[in-house]
C-alpha atoms as a PDB file:
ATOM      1  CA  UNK A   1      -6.985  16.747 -19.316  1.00  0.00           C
ATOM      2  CA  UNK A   2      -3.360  15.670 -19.119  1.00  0.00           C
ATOM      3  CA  UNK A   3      -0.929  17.210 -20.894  1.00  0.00           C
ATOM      4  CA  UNK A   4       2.824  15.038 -20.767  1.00  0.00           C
ATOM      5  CA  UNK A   5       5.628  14.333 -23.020  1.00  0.00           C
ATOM      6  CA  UNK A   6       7.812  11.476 -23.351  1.00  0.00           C
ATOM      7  CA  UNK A   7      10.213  12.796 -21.395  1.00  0.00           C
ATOM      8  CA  UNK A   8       7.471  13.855 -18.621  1.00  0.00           C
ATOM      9  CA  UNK A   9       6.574   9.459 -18.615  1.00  0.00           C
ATOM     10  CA  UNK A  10      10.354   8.705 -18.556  1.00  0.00           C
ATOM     11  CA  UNK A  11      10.971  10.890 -15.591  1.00  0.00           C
ATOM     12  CA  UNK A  12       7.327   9.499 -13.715  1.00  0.00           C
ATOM     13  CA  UNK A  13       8.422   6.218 -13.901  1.00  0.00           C
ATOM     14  CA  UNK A  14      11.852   6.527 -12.572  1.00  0.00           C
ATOM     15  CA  UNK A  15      10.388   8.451  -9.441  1.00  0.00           C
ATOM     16  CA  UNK A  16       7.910   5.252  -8.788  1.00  0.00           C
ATOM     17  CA  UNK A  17      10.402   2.905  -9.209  1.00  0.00           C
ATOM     18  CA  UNK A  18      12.217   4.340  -6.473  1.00  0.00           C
ATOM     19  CA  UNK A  19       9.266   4.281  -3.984  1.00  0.00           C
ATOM     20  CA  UNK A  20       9.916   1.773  -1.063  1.00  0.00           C
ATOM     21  CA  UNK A  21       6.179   1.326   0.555  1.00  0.00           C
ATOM     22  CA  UNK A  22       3.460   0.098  -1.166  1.00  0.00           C
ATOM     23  CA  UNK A  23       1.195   3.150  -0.288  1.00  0.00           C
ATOM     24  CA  UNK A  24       4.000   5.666  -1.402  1.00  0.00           C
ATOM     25  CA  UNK A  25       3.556   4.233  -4.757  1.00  0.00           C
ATOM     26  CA  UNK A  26      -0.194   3.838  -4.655  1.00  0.00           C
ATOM     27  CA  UNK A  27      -0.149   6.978  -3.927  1.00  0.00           C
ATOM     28  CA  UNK A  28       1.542   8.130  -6.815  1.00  0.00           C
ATOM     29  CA  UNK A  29      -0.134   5.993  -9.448  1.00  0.00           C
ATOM     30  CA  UNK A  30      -3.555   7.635  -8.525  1.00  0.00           C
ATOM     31  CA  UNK A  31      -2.440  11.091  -8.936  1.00  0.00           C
ATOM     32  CA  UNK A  32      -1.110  10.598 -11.777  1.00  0.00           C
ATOM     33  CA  UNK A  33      -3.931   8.422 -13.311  1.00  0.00           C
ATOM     34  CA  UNK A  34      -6.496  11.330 -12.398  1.00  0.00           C
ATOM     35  CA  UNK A  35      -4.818  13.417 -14.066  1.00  0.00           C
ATOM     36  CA  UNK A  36      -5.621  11.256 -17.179  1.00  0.00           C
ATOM     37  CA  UNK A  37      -9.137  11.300 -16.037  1.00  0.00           C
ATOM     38  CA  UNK A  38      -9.571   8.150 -14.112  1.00  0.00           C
ATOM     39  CA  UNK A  39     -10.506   8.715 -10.783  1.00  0.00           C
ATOM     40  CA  UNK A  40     -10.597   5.691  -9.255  1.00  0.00           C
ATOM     41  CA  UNK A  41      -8.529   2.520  -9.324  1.00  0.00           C
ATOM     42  CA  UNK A  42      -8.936  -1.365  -8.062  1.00  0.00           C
ATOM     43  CA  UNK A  43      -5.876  -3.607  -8.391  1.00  0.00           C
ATOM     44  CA  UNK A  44      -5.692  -7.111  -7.459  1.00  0.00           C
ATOM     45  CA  UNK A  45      -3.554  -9.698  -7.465  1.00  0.00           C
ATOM     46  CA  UNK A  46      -3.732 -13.516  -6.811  1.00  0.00           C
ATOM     47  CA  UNK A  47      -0.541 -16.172  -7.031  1.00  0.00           C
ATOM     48  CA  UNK A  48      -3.080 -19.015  -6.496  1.00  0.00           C
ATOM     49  CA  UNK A  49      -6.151 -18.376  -9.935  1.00  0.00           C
ATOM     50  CA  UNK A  50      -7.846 -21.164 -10.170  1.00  0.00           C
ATOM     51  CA  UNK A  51      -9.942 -22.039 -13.423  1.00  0.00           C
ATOM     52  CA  UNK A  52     -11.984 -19.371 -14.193  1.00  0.00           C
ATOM     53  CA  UNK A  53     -11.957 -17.929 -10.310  1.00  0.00           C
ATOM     54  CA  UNK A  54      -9.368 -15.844  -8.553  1.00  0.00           C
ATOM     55  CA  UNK A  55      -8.291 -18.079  -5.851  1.00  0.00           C
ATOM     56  CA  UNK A  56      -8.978 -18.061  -2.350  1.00  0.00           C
ATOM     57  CA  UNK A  57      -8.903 -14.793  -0.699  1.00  0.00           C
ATOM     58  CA  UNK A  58      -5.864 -15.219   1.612  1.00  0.00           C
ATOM     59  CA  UNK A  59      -3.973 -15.026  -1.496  1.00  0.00           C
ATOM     60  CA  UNK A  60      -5.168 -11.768  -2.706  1.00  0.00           C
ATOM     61  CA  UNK A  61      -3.473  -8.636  -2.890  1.00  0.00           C
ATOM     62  CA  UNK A  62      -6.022  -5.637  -3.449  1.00  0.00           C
ATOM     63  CA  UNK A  63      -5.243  -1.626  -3.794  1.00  0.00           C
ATOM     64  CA  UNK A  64      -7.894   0.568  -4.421  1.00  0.00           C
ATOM     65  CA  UNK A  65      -8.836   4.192  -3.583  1.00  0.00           C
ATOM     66  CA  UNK A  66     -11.982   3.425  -4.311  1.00  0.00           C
ATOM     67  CA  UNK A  67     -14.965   3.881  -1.671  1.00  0.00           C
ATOM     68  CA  UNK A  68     -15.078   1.729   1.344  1.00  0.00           C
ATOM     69  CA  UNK A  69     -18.779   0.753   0.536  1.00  0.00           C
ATOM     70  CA  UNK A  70     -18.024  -0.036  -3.308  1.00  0.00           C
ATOM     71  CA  UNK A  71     -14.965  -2.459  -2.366  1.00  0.00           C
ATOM     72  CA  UNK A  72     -17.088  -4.508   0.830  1.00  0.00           C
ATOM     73  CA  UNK A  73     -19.398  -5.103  -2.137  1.00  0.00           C
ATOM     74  CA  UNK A  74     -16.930  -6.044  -5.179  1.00  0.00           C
ATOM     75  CA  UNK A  75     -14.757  -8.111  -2.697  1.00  0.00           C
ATOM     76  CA  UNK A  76     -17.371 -10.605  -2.104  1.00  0.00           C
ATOM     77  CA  UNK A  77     -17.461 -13.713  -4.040  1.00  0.00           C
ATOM     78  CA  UNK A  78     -20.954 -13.750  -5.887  1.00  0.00           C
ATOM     79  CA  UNK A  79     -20.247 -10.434  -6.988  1.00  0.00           C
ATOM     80  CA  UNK A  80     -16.911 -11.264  -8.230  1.00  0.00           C
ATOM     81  CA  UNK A  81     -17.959 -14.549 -10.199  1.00  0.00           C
ATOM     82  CA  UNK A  82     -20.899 -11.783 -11.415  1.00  0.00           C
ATOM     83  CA  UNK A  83     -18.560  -8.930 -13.148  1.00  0.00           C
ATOM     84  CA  UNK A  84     -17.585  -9.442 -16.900  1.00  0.00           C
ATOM     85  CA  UNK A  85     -14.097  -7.465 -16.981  1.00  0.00           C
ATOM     86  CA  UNK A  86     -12.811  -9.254 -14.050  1.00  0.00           C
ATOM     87  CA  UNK A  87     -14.361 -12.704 -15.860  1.00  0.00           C
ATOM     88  CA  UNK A  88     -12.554 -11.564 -19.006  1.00  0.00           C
ATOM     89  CA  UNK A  89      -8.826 -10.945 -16.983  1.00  0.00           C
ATOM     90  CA  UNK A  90      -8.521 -14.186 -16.193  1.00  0.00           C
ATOM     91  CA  UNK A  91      -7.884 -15.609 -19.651  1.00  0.00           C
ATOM     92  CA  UNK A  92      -7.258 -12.435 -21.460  1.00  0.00           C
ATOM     93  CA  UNK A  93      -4.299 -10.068 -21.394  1.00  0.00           C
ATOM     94  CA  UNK A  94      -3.909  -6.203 -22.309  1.00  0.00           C
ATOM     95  CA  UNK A  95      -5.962  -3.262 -22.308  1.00  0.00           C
ATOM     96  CA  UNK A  96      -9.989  -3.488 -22.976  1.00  0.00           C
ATOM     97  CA  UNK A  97     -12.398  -0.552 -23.280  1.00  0.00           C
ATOM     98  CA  UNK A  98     -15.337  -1.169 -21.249  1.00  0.00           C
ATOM     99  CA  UNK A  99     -17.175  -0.596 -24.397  1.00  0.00           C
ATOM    100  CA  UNK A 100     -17.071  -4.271 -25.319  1.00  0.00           C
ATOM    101  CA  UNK A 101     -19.277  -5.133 -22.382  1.00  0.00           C
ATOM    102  CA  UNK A 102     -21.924  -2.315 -22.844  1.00  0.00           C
ATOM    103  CA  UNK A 103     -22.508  -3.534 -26.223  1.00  0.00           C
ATOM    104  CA  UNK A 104     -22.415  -6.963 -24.976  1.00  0.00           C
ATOM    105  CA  UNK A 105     -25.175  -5.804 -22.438  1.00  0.00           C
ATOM    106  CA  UNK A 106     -27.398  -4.054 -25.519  1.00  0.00           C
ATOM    107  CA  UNK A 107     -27.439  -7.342 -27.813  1.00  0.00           C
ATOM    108  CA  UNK A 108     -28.815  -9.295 -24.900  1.00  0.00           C
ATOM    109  CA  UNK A 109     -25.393 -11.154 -24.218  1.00  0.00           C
ATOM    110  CA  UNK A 110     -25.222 -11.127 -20.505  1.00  0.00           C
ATOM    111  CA  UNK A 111     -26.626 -13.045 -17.688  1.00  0.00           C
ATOM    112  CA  UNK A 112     -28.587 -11.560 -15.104  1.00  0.00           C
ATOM    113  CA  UNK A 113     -26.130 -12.017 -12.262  1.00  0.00           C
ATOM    114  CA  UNK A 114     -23.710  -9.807 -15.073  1.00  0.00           C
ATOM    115  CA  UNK A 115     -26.437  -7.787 -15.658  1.00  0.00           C
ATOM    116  CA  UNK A 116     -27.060  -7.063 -11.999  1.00  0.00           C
ATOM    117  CA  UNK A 117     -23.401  -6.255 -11.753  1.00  0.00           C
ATOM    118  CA  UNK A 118     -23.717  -3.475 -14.256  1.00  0.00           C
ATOM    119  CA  UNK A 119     -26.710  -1.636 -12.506  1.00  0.00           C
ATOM    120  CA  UNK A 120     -24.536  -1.811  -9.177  1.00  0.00           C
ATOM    121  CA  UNK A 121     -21.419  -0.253 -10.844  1.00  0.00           C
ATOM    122  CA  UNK A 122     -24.130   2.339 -12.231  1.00  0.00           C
ATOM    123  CA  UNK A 123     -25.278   3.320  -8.615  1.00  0.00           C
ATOM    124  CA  UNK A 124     -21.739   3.881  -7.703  1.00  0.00           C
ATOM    125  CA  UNK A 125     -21.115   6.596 -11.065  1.00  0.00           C
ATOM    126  CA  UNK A 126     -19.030   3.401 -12.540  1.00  0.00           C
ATOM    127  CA  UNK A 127     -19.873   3.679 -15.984  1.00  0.00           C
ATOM    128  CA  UNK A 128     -16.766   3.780 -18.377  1.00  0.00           C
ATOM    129  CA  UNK A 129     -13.468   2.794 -17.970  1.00  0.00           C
ATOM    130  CA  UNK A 130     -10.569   0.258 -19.233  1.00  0.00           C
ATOM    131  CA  UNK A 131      -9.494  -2.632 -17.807  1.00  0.00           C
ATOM    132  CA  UNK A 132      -5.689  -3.865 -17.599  1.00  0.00           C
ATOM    133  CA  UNK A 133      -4.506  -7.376 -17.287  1.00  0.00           C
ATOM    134  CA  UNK A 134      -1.484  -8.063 -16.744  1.00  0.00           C
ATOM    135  CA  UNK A 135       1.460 -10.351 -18.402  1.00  0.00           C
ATOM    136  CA  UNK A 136       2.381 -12.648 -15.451  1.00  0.00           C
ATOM    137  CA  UNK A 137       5.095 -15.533 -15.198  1.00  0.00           C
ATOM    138  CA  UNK A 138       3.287 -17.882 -12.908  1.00  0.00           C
ATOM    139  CA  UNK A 139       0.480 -20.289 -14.456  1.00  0.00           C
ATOM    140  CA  UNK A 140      -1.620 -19.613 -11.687  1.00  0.00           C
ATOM    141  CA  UNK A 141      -0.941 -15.744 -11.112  1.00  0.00           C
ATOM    142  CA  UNK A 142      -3.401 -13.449 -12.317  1.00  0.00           C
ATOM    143  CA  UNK A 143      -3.239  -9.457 -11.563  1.00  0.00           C
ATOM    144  CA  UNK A 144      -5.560  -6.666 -13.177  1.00  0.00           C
ATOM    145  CA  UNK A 145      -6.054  -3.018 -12.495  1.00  0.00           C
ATOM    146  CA  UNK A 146      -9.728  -1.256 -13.441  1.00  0.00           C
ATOM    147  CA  UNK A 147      -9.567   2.189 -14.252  1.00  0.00           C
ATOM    148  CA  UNK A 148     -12.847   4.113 -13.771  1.00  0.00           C
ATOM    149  CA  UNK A 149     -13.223   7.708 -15.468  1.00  0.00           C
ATOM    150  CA  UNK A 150     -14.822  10.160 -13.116  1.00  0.00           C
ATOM    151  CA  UNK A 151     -18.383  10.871 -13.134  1.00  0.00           C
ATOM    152  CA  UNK A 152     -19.457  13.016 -16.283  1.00  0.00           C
ATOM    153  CA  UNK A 153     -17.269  11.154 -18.845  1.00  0.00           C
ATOM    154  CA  UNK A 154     -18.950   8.873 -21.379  1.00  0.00           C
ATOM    155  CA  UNK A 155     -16.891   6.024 -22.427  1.00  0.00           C
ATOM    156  CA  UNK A 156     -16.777   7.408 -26.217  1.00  0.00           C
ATOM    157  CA  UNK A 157     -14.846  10.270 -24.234  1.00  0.00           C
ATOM    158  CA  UNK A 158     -13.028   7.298 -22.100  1.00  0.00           C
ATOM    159  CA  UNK A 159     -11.912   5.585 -25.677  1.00  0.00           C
ATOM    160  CA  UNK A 160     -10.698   8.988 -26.843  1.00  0.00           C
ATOM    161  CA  UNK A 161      -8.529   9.621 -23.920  1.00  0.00           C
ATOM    162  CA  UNK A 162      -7.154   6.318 -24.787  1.00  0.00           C
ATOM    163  CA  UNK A 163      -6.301   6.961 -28.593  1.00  0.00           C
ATOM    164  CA  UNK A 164      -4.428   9.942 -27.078  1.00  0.00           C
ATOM    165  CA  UNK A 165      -2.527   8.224 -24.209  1.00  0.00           C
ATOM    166  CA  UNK A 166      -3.557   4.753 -23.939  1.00  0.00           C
ATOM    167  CA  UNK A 167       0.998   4.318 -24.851  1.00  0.00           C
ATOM    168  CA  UNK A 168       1.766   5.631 -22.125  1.00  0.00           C
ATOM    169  CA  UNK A 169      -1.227   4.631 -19.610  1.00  0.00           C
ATOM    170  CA  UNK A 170      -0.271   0.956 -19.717  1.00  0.00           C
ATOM    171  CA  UNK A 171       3.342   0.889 -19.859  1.00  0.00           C
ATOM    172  CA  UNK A 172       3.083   3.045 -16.693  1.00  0.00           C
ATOM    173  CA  UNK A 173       0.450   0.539 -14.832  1.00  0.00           C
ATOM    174  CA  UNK A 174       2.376  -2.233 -16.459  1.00  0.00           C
ATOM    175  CA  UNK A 175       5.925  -0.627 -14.479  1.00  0.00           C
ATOM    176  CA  UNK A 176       3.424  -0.389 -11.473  1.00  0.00           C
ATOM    177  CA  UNK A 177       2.566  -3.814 -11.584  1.00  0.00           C
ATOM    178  CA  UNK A 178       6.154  -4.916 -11.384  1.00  0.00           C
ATOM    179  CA  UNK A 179       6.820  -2.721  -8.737  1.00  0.00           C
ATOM    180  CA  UNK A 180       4.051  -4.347  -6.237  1.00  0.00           C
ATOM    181  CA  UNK A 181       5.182  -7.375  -7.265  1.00  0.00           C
ATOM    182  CA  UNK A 182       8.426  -7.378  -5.833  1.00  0.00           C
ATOM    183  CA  UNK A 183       7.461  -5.081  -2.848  1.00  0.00           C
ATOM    184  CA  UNK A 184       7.528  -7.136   0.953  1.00  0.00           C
ATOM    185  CA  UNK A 185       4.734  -7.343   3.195  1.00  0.00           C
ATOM    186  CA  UNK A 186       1.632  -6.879   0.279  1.00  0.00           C
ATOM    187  CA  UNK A 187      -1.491  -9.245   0.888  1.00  0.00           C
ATOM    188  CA  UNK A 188      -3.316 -10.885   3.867  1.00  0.00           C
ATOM    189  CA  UNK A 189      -0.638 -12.556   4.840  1.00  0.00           C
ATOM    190  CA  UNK A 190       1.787 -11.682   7.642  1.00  0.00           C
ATOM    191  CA  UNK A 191       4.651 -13.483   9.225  1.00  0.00           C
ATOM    192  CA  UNK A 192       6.260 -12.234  12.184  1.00  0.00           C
ATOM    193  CA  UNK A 193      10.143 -11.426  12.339  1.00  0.00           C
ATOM    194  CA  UNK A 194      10.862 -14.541  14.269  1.00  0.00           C
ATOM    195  CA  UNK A 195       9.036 -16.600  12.013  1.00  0.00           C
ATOM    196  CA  UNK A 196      10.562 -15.081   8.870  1.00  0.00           C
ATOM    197  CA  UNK A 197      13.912 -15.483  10.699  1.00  0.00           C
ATOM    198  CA  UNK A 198      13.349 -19.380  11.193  1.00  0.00           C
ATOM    199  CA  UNK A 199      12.188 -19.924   7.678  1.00  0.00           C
ATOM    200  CA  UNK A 200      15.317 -18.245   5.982  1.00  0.00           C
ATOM    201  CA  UNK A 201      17.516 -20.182   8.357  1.00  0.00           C
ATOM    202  CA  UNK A 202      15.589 -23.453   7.165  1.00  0.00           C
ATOM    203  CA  UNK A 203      16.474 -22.347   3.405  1.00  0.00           C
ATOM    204  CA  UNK A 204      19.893 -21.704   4.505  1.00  0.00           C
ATOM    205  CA  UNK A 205      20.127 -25.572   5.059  1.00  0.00           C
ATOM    206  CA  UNK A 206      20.471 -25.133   9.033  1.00  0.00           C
ATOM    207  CA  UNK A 207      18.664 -27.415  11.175  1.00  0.00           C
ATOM    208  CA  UNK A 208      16.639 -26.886  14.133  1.00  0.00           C
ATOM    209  CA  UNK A 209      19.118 -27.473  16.851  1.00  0.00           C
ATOM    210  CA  UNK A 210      21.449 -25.211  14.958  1.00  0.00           C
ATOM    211  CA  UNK A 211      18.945 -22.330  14.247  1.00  0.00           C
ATOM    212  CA  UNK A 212      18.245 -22.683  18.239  1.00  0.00           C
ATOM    213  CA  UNK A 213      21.338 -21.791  19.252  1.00  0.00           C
ATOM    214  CA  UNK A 214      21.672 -18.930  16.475  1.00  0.00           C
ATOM    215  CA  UNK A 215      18.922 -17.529  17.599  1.00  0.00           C
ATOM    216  CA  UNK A 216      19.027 -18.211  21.535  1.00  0.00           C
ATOM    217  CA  UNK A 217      15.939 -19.812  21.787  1.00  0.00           C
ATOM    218  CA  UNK A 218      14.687 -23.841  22.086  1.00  0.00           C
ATOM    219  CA  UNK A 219      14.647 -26.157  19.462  1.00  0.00           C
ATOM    220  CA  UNK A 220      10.755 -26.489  20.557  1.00  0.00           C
ATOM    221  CA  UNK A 221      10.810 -22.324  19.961  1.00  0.00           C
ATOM    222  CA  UNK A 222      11.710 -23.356  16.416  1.00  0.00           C
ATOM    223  CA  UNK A 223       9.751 -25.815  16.293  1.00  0.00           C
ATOM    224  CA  UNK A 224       6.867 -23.699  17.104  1.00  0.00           C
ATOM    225  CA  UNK A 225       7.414 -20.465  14.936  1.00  0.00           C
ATOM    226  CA  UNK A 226       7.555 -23.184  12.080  1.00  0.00           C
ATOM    227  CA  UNK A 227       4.382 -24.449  12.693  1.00  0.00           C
ATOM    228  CA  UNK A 228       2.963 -20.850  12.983  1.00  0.00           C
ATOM    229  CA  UNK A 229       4.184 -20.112   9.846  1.00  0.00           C
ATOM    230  CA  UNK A 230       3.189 -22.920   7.908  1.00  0.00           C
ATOM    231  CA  UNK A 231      -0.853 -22.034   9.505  1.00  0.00           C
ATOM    232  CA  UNK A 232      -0.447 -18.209   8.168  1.00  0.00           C
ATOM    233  CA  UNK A 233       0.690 -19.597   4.908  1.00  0.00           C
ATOM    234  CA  UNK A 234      -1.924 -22.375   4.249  1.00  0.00           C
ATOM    235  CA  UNK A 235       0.493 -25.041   3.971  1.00  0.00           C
ATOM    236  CA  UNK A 236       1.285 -28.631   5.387  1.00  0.00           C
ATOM    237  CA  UNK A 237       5.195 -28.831   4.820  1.00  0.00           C
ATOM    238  CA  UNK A 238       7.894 -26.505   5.761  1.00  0.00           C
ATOM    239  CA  UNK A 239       9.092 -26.364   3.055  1.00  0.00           C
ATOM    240  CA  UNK A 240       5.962 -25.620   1.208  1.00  0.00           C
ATOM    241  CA  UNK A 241       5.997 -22.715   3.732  1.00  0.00           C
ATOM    242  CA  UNK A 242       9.487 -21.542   2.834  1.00  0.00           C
ATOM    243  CA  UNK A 243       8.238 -21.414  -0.952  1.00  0.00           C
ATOM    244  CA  UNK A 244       5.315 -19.564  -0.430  1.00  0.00           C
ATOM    245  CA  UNK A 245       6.832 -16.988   1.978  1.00  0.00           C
ATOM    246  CA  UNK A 246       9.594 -16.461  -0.615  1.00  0.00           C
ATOM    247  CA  UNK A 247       6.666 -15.942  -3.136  1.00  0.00           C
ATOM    248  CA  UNK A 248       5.219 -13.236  -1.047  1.00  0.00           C
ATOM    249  CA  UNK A 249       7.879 -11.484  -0.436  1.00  0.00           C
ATOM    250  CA  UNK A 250       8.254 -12.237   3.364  1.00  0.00           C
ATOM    251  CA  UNK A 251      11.707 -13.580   3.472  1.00  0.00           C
ATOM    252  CA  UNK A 252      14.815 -12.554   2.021  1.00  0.00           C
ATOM    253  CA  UNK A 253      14.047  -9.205   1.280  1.00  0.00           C
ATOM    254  CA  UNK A 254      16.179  -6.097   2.438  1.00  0.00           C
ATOM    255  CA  UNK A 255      14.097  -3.955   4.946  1.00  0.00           C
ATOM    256  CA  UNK A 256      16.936  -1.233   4.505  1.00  0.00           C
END
């Protein structure tokens, strides 16, 4: 199991903050959260939670290194609306032990669509685990990471790995969490350069005909990259557009 000091965290964390991709600091997050014992990790985020759901999916950002097979089945939305920890981040935040569900499953306290959920995670070695759900500033933001211990750990062991570094477990996911969020280019959504470009110069107060010349193109150019945008955003206004793309990262952000 993992052995780490304080200054071991302290000197973690200031190599992932310095990570520039988001797969450079997946990448670091899952080593070190094997080391702890969990194997196998599912964040998501969504800027756009609605009541007890998690939005549409073109607002979703999910990392996992997780099975291909496991995530085409999660990432669908009966089985979503089906699992209790994912049920529970949406009005809960902090760390829970998966515990609370088992027990929840023993006193006859789940539906069958839950309980259904359960015996899938089972067939995939997901048994114990914590959940994370994290603090976020928006009303309608919601972002969670699961944490599943490898196969052969009970969640009695799970808890005890917890009580030991639980600390330091969450303030590093919690760092992580921060770090995606202000990373470019994260989600289903993807603007081109040009469109970007337009956008920005729309926020910079410019108007078409002036943006055309900046960028030698036609004020019907502009015209169109706007439009583009607002479809890849889901929006009806530019400026709704220019929000939303500032949002997600996609404008204004230093590439170097």
């Amino acid at each position: 199991m993992f052995d780490a000091d304080a200054t071991d965290t302290v000197e973690f964390l200031a190599q992932m903050v310095s990570v520039q991709t988001a797969e450079d600091l997946w990448s670091l997050l899952t080593a070190r959260m094997t080391g702890y014992g969990f194997d196998r990790l599912i964040y998501g985020l969504t800027r756009n939670a609605e009541k007890d759901a998690v939005g549409p999916e073109l607002d979703w950002v999910v990392l996992s290194n997780d099975s291909p097979e496991y995530i085409r089945r999660f990432l669908t939305p009966d089985t979503i609306r089906s699992a209790p920890m994912l049920r529970w981040t949406l009005n809960h935040f902090g760390a829970q032990s998966w515990r609370d569900v088992q027990e929840r499953a023993s006193l006859g306290q789940l539906s069958d669509p839950e309980l259904r959920h359960l015996d899938f995670n089972k067939s995939m070695q997901i048994v114990a685990g914590y959940t994370i759900s994290f603090f976020t500033t928006g009303s309608r933001q919601r972002a969670a990471l699961a944490l599943t211990a490898r196969p052969g750990l009970t969640q009695g062991d799970v808890d005890n790995i917890w009580a030991q570094y639980g600390r330091d477990i969450e303030i590093i996911n919690n760092v992580a969490h921060l770090k995606i969020m202000s990373l470019p280019n994260l989600g289903l959504i993807r603007l081109s350069s040009r469109q970007k470009e337009v956008l920005e110069a729309v926020g910079d107060g410019k108007p078409a005909s002036e943006i055309a010349v900046l960028l030698g193109i036609s004020v019907a150019m502009v015209e169109k990259h706007l439009r583009l945008a607002r479809e890849s955003l889901g929006v009806d206004t530019t400026a709704q557009a220019l929000l939303k793309a500032a949002f997600l990262n996609q404008v204004y952000v230093r590439t170097g």
